[in-house]
Protein backbone atom coordinates (compact mmCIF):
# COMPACT_ATOMS: atom_id res chain seq x y z
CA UNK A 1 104.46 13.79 130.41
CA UNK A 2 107.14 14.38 127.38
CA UNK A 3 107.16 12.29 124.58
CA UNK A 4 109.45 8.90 124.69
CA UNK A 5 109.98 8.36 120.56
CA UNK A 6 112.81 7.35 118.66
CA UNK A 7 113.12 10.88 117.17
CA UNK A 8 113.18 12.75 120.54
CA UNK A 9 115.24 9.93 121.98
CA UNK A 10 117.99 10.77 119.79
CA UNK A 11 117.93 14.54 119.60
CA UNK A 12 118.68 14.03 123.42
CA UNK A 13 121.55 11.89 122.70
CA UNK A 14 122.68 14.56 120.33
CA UNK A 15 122.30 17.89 122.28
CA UNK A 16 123.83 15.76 125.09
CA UNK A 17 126.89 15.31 123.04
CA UNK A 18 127.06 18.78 122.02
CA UNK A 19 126.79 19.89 125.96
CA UNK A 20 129.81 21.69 127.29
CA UNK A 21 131.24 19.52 130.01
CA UNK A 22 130.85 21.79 133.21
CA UNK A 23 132.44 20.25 136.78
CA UNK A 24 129.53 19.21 138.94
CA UNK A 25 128.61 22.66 141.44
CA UNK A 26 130.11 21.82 144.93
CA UNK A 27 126.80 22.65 146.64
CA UNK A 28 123.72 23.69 145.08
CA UNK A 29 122.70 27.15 144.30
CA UNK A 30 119.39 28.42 144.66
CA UNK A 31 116.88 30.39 146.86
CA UNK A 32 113.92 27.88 147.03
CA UNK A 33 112.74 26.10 150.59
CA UNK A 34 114.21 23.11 149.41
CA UNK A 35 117.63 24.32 148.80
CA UNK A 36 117.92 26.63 151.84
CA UNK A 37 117.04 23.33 154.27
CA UNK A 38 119.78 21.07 152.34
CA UNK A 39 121.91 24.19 152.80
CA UNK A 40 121.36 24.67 156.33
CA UNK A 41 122.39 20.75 156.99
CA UNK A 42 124.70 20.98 154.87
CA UNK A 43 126.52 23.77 157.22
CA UNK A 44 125.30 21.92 160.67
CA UNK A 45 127.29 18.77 159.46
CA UNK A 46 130.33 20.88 158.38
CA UNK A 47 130.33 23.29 161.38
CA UNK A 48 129.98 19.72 163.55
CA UNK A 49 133.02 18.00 161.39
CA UNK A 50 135.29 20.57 162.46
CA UNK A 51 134.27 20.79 165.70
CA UNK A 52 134.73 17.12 166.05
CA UNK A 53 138.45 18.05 164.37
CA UNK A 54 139.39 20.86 166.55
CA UNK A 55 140.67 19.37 170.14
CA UNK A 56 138.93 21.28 172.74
């Protein structure tokens, strides 16, 4: 477990503040079992929105 004192507390806060604000990724990136099933349902509920779009 990592250590919870006031000293670490604030060197968070600090490297935090120094962060370079990124945008948020748009889906996750990865190659671990995890991230390939959230991918996968991730593309079943997209494929299915535009199928639900599309008039067939």
């Amino acid at each position: 477990m990592t250590a919870r004192t006031a000293r670490k507390v604030e060197i968070q806060k600090k490297k935090a503040r120094r962060a370079i604000p990124r945008p948020k990724l748009s889906r996750p990136q990865g190659n671990t079992s995890a991230v390939r099933k959230l991918l996968k349902r991730m593309a079943g509920k997209a494929r299915s929105a535009k199928a639900a779009a599309t008039p067939a």
